[in-house]
N, C-alpha and C. Protein backbone atom coordinates (compact mmCIF):
# COMPACT_ATOMS: atom_id res chain seq x y z
N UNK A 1 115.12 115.41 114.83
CA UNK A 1 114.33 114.26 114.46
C UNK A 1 114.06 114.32 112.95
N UNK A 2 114.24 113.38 112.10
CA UNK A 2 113.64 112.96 110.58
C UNK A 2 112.63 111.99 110.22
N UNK A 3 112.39 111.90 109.64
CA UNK A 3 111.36 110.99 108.97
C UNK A 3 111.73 110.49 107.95
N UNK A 4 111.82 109.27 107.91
CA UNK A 4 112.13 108.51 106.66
C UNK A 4 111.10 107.11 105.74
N UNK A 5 110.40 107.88 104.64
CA UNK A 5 108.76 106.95 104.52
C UNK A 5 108.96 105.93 103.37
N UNK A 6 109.74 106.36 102.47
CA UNK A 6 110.10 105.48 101.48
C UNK A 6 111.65 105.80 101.08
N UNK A 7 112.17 104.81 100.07
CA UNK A 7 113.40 104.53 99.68
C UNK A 7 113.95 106.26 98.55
N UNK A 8 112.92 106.56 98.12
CA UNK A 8 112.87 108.00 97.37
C UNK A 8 113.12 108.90 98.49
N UNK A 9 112.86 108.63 99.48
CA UNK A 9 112.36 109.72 100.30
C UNK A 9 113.86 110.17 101.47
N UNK A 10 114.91 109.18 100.83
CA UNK A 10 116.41 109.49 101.51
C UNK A 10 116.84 110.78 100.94
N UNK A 11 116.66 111.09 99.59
CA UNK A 11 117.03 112.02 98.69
C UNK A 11 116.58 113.68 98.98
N UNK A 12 115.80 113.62 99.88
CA UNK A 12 115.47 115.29 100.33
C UNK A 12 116.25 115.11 102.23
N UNK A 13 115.75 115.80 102.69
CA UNK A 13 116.32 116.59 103.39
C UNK A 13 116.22 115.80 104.47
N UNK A 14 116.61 114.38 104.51
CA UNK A 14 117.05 114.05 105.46
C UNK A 14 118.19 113.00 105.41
N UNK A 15 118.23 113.35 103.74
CA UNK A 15 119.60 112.00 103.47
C UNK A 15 121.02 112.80 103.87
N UNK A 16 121.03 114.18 104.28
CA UNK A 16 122.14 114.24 105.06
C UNK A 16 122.65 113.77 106.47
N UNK A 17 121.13 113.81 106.85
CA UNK A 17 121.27 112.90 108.47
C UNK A 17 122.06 111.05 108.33
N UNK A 18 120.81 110.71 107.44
CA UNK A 18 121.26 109.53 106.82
C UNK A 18 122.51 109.12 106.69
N UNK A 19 123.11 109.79 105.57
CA UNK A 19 124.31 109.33 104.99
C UNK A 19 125.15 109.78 106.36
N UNK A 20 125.18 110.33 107.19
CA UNK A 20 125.71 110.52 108.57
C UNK A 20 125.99 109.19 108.79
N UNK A 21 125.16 108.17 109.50
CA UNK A 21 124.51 106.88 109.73
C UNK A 21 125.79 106.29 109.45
N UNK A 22 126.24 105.17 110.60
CA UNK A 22 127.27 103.99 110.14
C UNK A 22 126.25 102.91 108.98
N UNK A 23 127.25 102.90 107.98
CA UNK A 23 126.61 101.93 106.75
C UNK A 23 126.30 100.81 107.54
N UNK A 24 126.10 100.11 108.13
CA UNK A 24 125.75 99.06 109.32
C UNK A 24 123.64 99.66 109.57
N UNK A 25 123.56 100.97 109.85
CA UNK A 25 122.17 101.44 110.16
C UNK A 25 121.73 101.63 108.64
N UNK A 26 122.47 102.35 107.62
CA UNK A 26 122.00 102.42 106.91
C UNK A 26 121.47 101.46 106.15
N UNK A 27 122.31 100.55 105.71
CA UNK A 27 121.70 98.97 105.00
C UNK A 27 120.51 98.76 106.25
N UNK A 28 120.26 99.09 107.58
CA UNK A 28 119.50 98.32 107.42
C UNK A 28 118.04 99.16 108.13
N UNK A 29 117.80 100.49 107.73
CA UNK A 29 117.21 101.23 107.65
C UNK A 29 116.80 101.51 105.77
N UNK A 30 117.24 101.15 105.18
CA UNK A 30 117.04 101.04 103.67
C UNK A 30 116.32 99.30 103.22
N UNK A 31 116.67 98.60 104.02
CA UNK A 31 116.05 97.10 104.22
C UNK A 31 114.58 97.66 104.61
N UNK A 32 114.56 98.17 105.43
CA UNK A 32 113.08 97.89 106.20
C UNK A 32 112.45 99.21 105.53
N UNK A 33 112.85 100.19 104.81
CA UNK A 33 111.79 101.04 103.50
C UNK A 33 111.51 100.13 102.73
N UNK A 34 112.87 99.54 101.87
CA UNK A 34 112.41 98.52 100.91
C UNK A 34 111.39 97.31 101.04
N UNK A 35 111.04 97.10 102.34
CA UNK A 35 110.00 96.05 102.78
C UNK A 35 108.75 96.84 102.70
N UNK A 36 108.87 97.74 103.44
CA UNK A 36 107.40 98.57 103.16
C UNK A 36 107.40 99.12 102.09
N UNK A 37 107.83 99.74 100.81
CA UNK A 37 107.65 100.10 99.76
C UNK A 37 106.66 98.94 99.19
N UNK A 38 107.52 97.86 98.88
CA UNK A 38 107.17 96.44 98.31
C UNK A 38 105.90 96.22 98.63
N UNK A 39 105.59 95.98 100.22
CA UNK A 39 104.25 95.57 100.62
C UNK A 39 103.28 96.85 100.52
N UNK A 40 103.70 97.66 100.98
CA UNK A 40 102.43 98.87 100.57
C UNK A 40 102.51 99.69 99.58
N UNK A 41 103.75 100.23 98.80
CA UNK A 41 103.81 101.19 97.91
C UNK A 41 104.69 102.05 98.24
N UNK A 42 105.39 103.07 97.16
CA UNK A 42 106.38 103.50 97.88
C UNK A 42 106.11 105.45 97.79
N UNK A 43 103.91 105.08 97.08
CA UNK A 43 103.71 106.42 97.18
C UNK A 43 102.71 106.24 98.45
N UNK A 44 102.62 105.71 99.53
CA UNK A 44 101.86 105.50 100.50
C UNK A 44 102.23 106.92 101.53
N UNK A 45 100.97 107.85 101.75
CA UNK A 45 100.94 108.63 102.79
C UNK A 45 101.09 108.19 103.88
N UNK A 46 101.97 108.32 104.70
CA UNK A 46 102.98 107.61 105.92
C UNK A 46 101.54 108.42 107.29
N UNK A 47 100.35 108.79 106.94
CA UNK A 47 99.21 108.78 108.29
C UNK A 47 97.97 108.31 107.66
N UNK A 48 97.84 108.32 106.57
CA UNK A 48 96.11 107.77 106.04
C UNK A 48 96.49 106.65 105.45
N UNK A 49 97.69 106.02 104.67
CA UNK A 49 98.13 104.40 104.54
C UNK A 49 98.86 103.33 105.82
N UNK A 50 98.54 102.25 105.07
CA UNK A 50 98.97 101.18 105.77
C UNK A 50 100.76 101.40 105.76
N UNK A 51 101.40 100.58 106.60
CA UNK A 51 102.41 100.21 106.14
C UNK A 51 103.47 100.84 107.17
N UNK A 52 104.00 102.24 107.75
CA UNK A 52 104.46 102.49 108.43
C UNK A 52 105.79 103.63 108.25
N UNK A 53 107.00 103.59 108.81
CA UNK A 53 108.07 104.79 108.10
C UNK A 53 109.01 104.18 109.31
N UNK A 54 110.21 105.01 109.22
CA UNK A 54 111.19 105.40 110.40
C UNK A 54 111.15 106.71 110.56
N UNK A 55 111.47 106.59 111.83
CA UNK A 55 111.84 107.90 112.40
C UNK A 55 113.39 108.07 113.44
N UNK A 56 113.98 108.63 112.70
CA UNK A 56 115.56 109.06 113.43
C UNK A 56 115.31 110.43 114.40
N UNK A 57 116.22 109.49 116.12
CA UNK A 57 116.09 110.53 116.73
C UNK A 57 117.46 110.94 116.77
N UNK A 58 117.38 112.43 117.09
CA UNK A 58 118.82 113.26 116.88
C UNK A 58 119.12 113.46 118.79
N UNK A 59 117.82 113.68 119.52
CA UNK A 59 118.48 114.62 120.42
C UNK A 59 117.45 114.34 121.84
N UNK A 60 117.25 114.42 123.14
CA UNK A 60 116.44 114.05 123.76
C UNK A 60 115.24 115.37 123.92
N UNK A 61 115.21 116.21 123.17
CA UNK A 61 114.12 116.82 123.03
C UNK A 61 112.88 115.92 121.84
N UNK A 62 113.41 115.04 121.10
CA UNK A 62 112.63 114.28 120.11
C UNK A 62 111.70 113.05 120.83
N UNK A 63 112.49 112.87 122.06
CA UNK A 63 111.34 112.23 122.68
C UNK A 63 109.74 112.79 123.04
N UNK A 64 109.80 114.22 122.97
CA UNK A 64 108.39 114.99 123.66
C UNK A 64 107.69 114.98 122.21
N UNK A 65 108.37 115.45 121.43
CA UNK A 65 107.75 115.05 119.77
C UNK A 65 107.53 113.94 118.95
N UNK A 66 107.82 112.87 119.49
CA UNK A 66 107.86 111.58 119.49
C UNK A 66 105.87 111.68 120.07
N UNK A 67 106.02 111.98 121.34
CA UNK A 67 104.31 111.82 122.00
C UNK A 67 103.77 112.17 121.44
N UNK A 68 104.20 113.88 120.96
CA UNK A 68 102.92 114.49 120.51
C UNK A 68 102.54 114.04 118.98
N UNK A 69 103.18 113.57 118.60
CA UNK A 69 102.87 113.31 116.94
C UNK A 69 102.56 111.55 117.01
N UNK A 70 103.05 110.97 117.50
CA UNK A 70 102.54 109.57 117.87
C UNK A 70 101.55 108.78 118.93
N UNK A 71 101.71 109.62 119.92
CA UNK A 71 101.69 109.24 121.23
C UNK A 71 102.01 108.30 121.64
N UNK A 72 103.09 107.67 120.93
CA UNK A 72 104.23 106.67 121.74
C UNK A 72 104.92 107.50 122.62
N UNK A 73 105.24 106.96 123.98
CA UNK A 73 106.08 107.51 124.94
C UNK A 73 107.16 106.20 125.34
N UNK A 74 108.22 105.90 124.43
CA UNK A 74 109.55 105.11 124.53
C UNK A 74 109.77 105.14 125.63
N UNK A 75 109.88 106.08 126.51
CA UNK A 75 110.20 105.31 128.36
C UNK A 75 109.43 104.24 128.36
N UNK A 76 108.27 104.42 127.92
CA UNK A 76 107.14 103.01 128.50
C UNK A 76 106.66 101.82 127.30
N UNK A 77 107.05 102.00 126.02
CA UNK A 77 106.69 101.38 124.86
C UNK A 77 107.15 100.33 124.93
N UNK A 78 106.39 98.77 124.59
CA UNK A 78 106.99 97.74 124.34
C UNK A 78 107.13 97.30 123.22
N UNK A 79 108.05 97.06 122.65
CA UNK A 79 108.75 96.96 121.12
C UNK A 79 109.05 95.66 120.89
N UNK A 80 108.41 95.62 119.59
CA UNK A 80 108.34 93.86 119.11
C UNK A 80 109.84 93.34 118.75
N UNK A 81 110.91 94.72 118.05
CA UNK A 81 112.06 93.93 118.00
C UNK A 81 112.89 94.88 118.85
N UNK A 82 114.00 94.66 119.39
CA UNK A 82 115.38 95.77 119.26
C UNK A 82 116.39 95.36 118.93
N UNK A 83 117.22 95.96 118.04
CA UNK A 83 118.84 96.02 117.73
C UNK A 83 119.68 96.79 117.97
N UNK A 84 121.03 96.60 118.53
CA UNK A 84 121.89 97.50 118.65
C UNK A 84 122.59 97.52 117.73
N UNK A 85 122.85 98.44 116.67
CA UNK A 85 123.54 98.18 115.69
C UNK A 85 124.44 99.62 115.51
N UNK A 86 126.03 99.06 116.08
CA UNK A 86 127.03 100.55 115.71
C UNK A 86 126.96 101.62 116.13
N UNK A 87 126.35 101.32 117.63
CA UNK A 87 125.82 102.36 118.40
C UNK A 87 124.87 102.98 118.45
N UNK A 88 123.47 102.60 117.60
CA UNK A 88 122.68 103.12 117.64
C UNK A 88 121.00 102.02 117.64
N UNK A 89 120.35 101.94 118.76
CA UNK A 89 118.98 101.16 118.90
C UNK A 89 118.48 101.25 117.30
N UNK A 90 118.14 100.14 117.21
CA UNK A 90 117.03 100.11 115.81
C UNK A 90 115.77 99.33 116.88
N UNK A 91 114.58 99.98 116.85
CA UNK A 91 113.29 99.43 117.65
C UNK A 91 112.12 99.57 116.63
N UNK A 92 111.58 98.76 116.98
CA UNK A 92 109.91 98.39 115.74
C UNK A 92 109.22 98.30 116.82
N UNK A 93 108.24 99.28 116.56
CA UNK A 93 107.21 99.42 117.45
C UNK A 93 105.87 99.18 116.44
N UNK A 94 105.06 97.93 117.18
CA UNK A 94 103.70 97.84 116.01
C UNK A 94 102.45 98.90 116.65
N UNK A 95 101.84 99.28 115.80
CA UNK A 95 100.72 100.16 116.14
C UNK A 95 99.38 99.45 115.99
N UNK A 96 100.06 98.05 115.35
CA UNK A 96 98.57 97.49 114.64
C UNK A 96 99.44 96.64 113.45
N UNK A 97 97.92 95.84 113.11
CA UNK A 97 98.88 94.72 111.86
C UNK A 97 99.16 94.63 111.00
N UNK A 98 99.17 96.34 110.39
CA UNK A 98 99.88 96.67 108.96
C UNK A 98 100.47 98.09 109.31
N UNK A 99 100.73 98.35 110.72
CA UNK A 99 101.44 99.52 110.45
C UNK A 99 102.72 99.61 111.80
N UNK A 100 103.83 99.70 111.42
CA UNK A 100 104.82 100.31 112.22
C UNK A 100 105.84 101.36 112.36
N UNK A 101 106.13 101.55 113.42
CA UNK A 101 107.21 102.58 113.44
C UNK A 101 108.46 102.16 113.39
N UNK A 102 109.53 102.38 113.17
CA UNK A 102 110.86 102.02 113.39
C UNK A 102 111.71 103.33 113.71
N UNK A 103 112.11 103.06 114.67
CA UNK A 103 112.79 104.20 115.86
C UNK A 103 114.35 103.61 115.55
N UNK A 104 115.23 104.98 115.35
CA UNK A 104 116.91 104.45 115.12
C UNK A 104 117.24 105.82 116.30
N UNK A 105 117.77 105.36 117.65
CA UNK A 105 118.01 106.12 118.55
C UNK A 105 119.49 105.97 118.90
N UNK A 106 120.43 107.21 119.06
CA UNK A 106 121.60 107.08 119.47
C UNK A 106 121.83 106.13 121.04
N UNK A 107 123.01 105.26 121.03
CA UNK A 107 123.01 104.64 122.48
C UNK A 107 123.26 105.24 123.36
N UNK A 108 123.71 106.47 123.13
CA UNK A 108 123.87 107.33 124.42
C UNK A 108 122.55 107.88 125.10
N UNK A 109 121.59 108.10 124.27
CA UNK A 109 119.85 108.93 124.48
C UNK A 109 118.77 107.91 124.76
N UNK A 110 119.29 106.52 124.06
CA UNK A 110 118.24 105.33 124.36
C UNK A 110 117.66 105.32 125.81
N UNK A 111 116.41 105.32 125.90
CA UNK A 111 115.47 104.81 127.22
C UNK A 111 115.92 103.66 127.55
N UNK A 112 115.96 103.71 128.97
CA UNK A 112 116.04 102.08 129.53
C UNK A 112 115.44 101.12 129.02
N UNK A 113 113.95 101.87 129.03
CA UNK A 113 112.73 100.87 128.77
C UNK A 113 113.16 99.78 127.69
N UNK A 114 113.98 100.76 126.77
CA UNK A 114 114.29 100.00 124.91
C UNK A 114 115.49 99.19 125.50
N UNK A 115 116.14 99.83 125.62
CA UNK A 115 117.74 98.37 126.13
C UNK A 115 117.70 97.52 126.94
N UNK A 116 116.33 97.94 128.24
CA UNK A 116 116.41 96.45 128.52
C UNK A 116 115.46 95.28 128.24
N UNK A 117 114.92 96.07 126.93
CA UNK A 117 113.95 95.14 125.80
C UNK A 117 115.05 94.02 124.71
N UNK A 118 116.26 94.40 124.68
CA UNK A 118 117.39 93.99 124.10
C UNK A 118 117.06 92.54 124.01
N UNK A 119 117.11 91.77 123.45
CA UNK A 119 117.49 90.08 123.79
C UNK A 119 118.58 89.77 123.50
N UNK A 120 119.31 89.37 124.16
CA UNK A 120 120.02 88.45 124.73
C UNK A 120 120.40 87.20 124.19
């Protein structure tokens, strides 16, 4: 699992996961930092600021760390958007009305709950 809070923040130790990423996730995992940079800042502490981060899951052990650090539990979460993009869920989960998560989950590990949130 990574964390990704601002557009600076590709450059340490998780822009190898990243640059992994079909350029398809990446443009648009770099879209939605650049939105929250803009609206909140792009030195915003991603738990005492507004505004929100991504989080890339690698593996289905990231779901139990997913709870404990969020207490979102994705089997059961209802998510304001989902995308399938190049094989991999992009999901926005709101916590509230200035802060979200954005979950980029492989399609093989995705919860039901999220794909059959899909529209159609």
């Amino acid at each position: 699992m990574y964390q990704l809070i601002n557009i600076s923040n590709r450059l340490d130790e998780a822009c190898i996961r990243f640059c992994a990423l079909p350029n398809e996730v990446q443009i648009f995992i770099t879209d939605v930092l650049s939105t929250l940079d803009e609206s909140y800042g792009s030195k915003r502490d991603p738990i005492r600021d507004l505004g929100g981060y991504v989080i890339g899951i690698e593996n289905p052990a990231d779901f139990q760390r997913i709870i404990q650090m969020t207490a979102i539990n994705l089997d059961t979460a209802i998510c304001e958007l989902v995308d399938l993009i190049k094989g991999y869920y992009c999901c926005l989960v709101l916590l509230g009305s200035d802060y979200a998560l954005y979950f980029i989950i492989p399609e093989s590990i995705t919860p039901k709950n999220i794909q059959n949130q899909m529209e159609i």
